[in-house]
PDB file of N, CA and C in Angstrom:
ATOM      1  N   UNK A   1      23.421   7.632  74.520  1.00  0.00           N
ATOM      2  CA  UNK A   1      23.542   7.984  73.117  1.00  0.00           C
ATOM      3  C   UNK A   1      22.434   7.303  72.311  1.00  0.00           C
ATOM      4  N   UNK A   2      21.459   8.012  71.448  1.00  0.00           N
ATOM      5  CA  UNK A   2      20.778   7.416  71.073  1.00  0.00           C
ATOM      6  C   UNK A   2      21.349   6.645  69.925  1.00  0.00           C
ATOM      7  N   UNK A   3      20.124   5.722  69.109  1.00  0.00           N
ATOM      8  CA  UNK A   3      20.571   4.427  68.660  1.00  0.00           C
ATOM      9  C   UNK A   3      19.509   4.984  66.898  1.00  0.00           C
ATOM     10  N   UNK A   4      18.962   6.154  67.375  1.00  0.00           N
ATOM     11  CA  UNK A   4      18.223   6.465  66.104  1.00  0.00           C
ATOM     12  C   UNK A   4      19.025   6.716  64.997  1.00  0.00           C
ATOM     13  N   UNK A   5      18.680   5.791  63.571  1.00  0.00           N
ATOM     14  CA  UNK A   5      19.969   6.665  62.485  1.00  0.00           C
ATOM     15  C   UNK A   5      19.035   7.409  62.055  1.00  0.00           C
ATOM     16  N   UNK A   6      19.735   8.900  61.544  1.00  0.00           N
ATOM     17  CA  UNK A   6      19.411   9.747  60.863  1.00  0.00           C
ATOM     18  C   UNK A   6      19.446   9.761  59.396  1.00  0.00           C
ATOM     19  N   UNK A   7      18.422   9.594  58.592  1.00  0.00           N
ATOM     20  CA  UNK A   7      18.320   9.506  57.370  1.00  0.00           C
ATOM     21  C   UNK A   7      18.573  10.774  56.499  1.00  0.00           C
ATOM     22  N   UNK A   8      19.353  10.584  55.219  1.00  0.00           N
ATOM     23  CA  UNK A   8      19.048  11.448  53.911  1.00  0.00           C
ATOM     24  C   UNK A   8      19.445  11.157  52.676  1.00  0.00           C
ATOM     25  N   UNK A   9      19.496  11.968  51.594  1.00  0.00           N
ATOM     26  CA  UNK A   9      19.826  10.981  50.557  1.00  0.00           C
ATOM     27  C   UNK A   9      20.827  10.499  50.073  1.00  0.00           C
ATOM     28  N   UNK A  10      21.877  10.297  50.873  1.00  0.00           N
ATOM     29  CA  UNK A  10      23.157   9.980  50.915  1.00  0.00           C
ATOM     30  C   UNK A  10      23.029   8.508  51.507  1.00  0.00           C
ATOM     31  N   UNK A  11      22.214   8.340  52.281  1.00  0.00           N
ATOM     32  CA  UNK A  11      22.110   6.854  53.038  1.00  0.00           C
ATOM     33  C   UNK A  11      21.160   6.219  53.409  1.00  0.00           C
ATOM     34  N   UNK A  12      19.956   6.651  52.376  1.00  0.00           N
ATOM     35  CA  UNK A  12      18.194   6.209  52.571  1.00  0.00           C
ATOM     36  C   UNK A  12      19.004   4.929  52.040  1.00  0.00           C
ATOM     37  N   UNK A  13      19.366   4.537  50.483  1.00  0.00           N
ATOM     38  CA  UNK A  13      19.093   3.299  50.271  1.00  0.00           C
ATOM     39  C   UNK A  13      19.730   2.174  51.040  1.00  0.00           C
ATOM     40  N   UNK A  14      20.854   2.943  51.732  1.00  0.00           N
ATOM     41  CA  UNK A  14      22.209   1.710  52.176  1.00  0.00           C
ATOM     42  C   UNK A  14      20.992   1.397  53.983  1.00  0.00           C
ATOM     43  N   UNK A  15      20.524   2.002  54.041  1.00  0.00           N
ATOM     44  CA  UNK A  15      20.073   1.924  55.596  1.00  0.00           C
ATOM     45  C   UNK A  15      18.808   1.630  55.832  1.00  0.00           C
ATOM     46  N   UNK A  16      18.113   1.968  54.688  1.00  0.00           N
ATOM     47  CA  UNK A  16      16.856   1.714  54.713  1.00  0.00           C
ATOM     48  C   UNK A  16      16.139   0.408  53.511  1.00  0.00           C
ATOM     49  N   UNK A  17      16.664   0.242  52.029  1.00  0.00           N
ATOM     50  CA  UNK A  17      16.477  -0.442  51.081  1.00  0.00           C
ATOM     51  C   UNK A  17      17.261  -1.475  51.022  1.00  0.00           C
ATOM     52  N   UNK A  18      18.457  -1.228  51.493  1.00  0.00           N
ATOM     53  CA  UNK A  18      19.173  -2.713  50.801  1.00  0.00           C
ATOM     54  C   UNK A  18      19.530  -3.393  52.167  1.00  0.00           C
ATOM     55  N   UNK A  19      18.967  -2.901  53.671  1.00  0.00           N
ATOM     56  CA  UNK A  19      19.642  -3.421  54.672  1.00  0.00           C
ATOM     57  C   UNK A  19      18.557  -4.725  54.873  1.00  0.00           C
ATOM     58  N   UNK A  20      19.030  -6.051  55.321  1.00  0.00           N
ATOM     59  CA  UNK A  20      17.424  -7.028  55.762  1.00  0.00           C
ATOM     60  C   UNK A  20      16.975  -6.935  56.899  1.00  0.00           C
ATOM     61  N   UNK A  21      17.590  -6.160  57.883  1.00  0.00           N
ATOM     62  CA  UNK A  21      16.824  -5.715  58.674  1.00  0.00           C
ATOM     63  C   UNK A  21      15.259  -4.481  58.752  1.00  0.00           C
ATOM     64  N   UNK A  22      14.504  -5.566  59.387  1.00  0.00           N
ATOM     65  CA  UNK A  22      13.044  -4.302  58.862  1.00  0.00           C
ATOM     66  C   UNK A  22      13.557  -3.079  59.486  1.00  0.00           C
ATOM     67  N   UNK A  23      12.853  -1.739  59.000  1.00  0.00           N
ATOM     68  CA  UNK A  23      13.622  -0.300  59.203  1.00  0.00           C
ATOM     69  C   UNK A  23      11.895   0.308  59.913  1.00  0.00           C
ATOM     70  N   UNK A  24      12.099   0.663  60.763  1.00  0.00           N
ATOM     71  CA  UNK A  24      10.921   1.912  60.942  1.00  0.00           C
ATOM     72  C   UNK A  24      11.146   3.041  60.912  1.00  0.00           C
ATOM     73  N   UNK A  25      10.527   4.255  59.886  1.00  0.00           N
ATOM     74  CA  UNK A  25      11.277   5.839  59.119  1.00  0.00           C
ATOM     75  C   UNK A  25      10.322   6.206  59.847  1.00  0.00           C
ATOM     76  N   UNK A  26      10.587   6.918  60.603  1.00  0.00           N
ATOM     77  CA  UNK A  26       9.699   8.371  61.403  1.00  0.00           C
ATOM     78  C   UNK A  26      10.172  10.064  60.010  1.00  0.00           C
ATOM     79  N   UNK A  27       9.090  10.020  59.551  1.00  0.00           N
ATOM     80  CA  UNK A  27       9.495  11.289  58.364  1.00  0.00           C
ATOM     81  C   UNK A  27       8.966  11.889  59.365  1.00  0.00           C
ATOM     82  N   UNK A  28       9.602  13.408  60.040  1.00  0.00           N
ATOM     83  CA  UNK A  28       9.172  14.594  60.829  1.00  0.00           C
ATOM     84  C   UNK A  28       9.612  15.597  60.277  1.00  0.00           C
ATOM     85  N   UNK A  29       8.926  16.884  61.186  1.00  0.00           N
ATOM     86  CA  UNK A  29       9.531  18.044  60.854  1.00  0.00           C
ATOM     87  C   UNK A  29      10.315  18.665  61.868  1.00  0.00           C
ATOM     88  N   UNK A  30      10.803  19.981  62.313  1.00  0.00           N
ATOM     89  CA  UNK A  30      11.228  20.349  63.445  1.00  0.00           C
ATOM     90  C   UNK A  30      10.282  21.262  63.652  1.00  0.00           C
ATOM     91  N   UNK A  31       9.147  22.184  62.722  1.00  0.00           N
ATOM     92  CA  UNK A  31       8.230  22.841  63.305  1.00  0.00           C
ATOM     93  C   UNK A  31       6.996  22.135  63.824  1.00  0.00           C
ATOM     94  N   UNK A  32       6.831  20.530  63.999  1.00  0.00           N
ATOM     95  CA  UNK A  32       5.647  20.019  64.256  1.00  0.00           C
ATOM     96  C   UNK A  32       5.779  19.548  65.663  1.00  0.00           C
ATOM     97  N   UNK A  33       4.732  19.753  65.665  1.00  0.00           N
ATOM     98  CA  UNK A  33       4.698  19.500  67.682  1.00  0.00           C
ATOM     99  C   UNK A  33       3.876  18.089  67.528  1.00  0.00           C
ATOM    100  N   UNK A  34       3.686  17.682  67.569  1.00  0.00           N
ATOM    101  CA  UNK A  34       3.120  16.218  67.617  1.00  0.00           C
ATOM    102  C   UNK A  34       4.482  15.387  67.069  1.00  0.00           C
ATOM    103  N   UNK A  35       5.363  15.489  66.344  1.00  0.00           N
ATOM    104  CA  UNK A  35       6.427  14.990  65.687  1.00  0.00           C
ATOM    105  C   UNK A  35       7.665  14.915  67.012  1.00  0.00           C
ATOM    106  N   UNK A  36       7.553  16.150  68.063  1.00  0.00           N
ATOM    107  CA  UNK A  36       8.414  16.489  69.424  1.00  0.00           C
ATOM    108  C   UNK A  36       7.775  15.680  70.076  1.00  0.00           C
ATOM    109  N   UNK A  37       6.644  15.294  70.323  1.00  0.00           N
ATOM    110  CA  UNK A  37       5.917  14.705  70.998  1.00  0.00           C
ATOM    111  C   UNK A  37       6.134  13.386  71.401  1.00  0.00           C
ATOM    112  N   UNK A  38       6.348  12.951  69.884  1.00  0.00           N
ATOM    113  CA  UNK A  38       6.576  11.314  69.714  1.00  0.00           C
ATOM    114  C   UNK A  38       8.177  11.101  70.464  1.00  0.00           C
ATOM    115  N   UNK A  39       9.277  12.428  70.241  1.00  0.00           N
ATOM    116  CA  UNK A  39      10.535  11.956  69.682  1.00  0.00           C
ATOM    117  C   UNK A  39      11.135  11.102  71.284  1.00  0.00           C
ATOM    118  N   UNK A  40      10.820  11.251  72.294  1.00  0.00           N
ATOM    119  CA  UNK A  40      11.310  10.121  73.411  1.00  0.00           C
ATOM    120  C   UNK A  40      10.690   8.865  73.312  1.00  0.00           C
ATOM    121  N   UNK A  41       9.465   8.883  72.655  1.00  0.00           N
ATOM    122  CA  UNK A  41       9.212   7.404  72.061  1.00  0.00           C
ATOM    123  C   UNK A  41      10.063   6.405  71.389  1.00  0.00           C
ATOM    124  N   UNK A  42      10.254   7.474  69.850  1.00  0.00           N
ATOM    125  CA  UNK A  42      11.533   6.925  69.181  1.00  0.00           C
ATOM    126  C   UNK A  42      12.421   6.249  69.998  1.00  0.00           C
ATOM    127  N   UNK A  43      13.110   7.758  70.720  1.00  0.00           N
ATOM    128  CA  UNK A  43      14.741   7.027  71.386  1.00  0.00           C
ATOM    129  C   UNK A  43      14.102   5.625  72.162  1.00  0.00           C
ATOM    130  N   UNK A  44      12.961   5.485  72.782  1.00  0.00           N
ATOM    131  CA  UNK A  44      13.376   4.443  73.444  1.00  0.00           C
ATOM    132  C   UNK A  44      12.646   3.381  72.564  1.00  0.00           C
ATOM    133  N   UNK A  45      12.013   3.038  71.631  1.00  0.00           N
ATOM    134  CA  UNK A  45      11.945   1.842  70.559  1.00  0.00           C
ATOM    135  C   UNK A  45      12.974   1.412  70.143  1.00  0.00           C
ATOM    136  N   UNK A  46      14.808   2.740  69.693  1.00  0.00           N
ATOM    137  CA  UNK A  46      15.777   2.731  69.161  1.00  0.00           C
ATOM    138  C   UNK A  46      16.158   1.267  69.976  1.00  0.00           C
ATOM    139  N   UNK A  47      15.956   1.716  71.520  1.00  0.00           N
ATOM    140  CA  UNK A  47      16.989   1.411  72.433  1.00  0.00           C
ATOM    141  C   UNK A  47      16.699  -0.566  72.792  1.00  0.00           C
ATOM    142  N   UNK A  48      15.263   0.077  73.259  1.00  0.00           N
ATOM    143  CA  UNK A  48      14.523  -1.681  73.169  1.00  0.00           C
ATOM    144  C   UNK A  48      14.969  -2.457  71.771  1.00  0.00           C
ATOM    145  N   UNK A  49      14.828  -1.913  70.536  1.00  0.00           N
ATOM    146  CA  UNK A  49      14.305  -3.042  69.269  1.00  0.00           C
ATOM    147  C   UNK A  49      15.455  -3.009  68.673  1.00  0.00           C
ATOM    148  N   UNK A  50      17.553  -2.160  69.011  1.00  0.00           N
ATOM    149  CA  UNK A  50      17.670  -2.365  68.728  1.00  0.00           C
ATOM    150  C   UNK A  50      18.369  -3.985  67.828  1.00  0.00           C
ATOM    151  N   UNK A  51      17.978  -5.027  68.410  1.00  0.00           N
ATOM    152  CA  UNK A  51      18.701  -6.147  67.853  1.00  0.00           C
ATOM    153  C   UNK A  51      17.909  -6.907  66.863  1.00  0.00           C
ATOM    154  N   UNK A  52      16.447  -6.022  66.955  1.00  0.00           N
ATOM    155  CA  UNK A  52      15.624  -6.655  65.601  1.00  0.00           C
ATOM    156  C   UNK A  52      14.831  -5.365  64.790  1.00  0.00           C
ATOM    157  N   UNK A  53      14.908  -4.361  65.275  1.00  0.00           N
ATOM    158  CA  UNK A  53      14.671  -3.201  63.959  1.00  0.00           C
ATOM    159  C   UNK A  53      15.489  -2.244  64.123  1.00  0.00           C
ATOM    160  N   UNK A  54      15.297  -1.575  62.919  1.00  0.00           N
ATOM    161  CA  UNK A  54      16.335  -0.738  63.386  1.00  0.00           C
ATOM    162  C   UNK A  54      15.194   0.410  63.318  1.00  0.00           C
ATOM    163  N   UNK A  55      15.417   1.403  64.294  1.00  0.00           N
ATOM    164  CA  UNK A  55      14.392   2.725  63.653  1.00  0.00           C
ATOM    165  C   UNK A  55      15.179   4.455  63.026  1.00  0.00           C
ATOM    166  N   UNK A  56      14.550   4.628  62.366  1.00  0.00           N
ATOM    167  CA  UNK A  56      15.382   5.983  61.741  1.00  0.00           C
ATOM    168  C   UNK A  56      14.468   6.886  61.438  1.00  0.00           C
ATOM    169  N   UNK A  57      14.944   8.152  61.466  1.00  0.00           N
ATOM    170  CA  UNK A  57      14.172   9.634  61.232  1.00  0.00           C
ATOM    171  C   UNK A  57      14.978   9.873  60.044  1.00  0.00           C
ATOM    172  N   UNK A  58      13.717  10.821  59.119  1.00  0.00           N
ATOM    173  CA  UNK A  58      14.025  11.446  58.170  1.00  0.00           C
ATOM    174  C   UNK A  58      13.228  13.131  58.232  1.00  0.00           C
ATOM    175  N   UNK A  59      13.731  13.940  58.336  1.00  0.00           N
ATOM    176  CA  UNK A  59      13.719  15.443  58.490  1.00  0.00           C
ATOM    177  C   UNK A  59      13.019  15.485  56.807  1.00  0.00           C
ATOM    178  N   UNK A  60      11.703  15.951  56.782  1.00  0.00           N
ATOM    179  CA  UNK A  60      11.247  16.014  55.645  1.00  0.00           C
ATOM    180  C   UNK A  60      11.688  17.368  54.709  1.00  0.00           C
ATOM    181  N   UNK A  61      11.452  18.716  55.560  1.00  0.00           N
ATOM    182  CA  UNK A  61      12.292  20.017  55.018  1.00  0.00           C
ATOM    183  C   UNK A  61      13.952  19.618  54.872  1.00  0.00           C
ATOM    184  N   UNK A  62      14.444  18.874  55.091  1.00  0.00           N
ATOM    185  CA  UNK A  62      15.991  18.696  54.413  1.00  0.00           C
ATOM    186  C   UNK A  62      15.861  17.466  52.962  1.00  0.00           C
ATOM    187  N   UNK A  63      14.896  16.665  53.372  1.00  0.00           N
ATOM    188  CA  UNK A  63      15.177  15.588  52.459  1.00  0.00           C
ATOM    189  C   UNK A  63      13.313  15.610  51.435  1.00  0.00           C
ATOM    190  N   UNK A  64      13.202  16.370  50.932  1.00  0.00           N
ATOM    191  CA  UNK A  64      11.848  16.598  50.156  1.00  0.00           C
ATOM    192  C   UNK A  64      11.770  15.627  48.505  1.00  0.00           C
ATOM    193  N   UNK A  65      13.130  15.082  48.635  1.00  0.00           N
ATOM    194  CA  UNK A  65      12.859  14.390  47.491  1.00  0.00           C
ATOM    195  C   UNK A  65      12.720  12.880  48.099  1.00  0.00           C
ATOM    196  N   UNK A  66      13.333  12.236  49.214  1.00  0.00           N
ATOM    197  CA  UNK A  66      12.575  11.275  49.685  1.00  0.00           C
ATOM    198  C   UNK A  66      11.142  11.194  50.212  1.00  0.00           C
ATOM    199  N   UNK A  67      10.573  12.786  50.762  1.00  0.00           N
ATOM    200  CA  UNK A  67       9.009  12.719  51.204  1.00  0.00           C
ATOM    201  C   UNK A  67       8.466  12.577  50.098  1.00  0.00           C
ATOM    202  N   UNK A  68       8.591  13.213  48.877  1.00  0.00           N
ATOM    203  CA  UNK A  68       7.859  13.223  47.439  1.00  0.00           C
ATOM    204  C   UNK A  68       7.666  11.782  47.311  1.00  0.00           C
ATOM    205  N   UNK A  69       9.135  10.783  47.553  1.00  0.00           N
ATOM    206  CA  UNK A  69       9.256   9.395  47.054  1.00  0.00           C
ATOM    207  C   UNK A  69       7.893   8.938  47.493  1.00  0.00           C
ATOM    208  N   UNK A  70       8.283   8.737  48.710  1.00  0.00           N
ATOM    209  CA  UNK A  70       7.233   7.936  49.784  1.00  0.00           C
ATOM    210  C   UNK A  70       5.650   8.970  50.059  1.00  0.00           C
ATOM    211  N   UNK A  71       5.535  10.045  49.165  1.00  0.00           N
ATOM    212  CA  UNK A  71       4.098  10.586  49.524  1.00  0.00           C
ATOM    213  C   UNK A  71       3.745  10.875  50.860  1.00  0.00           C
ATOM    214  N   UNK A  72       4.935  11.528  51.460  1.00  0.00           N
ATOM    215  CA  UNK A  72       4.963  12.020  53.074  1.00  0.00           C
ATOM    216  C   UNK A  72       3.710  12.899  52.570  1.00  0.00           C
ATOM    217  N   UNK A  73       2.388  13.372  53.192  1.00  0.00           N
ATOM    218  CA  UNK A  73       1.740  14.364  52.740  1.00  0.00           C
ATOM    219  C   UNK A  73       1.681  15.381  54.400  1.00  0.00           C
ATOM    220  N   UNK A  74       1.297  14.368  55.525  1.00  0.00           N
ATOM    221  CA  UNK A  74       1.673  15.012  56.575  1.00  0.00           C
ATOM    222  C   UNK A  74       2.317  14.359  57.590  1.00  0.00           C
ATOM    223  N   UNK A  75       2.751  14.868  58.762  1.00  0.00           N
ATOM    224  CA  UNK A  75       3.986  14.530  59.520  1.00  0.00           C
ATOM    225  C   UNK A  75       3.348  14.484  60.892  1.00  0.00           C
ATOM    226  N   UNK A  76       3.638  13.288  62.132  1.00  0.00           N
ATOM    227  CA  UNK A  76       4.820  12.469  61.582  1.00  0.00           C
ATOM    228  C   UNK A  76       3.906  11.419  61.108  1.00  0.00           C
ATOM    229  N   UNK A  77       5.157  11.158  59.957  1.00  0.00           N
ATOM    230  CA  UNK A  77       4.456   9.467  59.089  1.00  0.00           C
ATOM    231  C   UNK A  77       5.401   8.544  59.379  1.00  0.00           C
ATOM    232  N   UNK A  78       4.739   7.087  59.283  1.00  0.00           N
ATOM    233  CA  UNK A  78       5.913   6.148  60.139  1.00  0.00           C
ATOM    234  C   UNK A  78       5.960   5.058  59.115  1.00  0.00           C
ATOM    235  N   UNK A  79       6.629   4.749  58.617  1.00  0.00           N
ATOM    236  CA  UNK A  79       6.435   3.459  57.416  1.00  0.00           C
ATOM    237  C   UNK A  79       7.267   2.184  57.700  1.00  0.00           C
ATOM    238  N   UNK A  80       7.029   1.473  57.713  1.00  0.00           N
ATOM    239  CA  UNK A  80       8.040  -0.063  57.977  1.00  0.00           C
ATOM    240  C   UNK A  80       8.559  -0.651  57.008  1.00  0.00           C
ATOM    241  N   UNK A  81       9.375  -0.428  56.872  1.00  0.00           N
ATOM    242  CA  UNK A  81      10.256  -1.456  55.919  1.00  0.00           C
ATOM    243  C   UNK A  81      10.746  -2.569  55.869  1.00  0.00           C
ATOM    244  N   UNK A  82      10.660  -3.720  55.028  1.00  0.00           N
ATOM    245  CA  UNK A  82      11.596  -4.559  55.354  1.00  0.00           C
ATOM    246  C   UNK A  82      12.169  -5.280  53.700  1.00  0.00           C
ATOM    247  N   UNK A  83      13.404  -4.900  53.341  1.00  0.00           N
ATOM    248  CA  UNK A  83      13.716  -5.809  52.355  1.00  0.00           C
ATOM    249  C   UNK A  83      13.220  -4.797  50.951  1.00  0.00           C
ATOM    250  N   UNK A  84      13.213  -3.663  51.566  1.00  0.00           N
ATOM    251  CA  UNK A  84      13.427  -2.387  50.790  1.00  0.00           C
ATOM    252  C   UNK A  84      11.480  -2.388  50.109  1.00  0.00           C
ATOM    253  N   UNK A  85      10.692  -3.100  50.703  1.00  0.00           N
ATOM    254  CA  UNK A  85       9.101  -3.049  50.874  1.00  0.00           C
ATOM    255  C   UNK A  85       8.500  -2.464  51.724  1.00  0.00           C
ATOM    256  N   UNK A  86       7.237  -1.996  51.343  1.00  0.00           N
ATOM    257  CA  UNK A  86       6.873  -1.106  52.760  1.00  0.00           C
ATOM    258  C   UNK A  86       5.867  -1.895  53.163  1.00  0.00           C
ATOM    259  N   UNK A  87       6.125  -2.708  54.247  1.00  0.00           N
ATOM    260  CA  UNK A  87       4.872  -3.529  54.911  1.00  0.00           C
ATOM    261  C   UNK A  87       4.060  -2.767  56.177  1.00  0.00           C
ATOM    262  N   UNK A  88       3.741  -1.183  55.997  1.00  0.00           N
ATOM    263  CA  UNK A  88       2.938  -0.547  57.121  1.00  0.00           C
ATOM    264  C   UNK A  88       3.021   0.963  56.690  1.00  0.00           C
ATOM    265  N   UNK A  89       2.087   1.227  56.619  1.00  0.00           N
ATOM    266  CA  UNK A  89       2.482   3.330  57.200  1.00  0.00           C
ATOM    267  C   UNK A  89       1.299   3.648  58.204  1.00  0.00           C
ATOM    268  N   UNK A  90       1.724   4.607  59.120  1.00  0.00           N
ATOM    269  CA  UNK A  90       0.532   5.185  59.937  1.00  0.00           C
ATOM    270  C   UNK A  90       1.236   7.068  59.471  1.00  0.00           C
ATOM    271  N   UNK A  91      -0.057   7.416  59.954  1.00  0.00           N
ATOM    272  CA  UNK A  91       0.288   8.878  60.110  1.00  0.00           C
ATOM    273  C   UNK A  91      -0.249   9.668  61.363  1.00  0.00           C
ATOM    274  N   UNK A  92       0.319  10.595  62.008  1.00  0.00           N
ATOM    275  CA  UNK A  92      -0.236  10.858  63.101  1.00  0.00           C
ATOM    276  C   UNK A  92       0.923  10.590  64.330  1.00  0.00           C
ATOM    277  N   UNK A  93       0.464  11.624  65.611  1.00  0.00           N
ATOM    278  CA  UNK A  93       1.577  10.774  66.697  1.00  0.00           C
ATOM    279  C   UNK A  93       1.086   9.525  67.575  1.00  0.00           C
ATOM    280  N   UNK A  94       1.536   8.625  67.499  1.00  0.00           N
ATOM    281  CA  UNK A  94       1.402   7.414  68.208  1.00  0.00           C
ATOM    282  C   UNK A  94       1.906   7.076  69.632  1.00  0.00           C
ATOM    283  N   UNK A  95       1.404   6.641  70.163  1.00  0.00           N
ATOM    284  CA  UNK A  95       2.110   5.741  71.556  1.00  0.00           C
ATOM    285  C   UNK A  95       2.582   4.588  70.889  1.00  0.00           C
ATOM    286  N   UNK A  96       3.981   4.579  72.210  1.00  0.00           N
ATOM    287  CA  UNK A  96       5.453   3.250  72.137  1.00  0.00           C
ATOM    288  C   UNK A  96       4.070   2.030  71.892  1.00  0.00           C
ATOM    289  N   UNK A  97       2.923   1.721  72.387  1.00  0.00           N
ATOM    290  CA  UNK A  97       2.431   0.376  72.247  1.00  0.00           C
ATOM    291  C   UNK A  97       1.462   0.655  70.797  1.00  0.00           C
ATOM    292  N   UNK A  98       0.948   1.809  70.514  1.00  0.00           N
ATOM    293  CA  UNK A  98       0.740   1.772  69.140  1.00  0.00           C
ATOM    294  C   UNK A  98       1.669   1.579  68.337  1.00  0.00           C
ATOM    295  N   UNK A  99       2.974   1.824  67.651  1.00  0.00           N
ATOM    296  CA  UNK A  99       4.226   2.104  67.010  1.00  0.00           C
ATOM    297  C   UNK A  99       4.241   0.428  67.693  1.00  0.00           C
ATOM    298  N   UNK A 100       4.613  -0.068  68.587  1.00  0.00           N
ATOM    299  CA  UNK A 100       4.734  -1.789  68.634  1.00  0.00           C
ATOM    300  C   UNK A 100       3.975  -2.680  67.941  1.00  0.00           C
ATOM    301  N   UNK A 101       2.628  -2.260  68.203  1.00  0.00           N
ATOM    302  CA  UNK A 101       1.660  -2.809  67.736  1.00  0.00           C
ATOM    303  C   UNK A 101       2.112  -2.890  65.798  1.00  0.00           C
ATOM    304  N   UNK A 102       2.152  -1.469  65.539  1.00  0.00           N
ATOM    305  CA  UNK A 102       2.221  -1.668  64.141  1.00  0.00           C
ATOM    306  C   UNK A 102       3.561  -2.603  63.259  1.00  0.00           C
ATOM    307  N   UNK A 103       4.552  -2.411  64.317  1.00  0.00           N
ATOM    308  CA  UNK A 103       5.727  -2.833  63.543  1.00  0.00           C
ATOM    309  C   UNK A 103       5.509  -4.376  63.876  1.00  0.00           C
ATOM    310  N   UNK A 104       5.133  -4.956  65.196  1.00  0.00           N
ATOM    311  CA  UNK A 104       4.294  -6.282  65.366  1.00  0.00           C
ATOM    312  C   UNK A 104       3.187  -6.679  63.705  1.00  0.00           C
ATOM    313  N   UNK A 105       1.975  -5.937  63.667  1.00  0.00           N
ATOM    314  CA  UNK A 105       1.426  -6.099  62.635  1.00  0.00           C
ATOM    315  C   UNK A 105       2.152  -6.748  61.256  1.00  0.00           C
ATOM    316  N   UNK A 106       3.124  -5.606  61.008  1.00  0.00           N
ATOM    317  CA  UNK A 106       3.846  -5.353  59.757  1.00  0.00           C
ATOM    318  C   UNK A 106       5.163  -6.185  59.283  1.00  0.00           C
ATOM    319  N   UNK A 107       5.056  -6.840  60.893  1.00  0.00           N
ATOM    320  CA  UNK A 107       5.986  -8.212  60.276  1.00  0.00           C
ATOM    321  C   UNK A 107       5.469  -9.338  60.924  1.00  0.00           C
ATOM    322  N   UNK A 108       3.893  -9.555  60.636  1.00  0.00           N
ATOM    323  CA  UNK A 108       3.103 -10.818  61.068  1.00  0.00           C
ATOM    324  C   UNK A 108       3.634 -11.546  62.771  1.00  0.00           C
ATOM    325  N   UNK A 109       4.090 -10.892  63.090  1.00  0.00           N
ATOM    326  CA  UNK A 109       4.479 -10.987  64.880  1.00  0.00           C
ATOM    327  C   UNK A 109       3.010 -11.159  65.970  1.00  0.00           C
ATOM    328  N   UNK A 110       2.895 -11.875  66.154  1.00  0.00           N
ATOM    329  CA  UNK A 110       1.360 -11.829  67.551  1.00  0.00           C
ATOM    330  C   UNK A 110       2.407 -10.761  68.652  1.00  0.00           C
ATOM    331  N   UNK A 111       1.118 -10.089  69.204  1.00  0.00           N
ATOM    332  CA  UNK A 111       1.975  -9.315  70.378  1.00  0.00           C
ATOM    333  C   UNK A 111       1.567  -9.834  71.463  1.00  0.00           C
TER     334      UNK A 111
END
């Protein structure tokens, strides 16, 4: 069972803003193929990081007033949160050791 929460605007702020755990938001689409690409990455970052991040998807065609928020312009975009701050965004599909690397970066972690 995966460990990814699913974001929208019913539970961006409780899961993503007010939680102190840092959050990594994968904003995707379901017509983007680079966004499918990534998504067994996700599950298994979910699975590894979950006891120190949490990671979550947000479906940009359902939730367009959180992409507006955050200036999703294209997909997938990955932003790090922590403490309801955004300490990272990449855009583009990444590899599990890029996506490490960044969430490493984005909370001053040596890898």
């Amino acid at each position: 069972m995966s460990r990814v929460v699913i974001l929208n605007a019913h539970n961006f702020n409780q899961e993503v803003l007010e939680t102190s755990m840092p959050v990594l938001v994968d904003f995707w689409g379901s017509w983007c193929a680079p966004c499918k690409m990534v998504e067994s990455v996700i599950d298994a970052l979910a699975e590894e990081l979950e006891d120190t991040v949490k990671i979550a998807k947000c479906n940009v065609d359902q939730n367009p007033q959180i992409q507006q928020m955050y200036d999703v312009a294209g997909v997938p975009t990955f932003i790090l949160f922590k403490d309801g701050d955004i300490l990272k965004r990449e855009v583009g599909a990444l590899s599990k050791e890029q996506l490490l690397n960044m969430i490493e970066q984005g909370l001053g972690i040596k890898g």
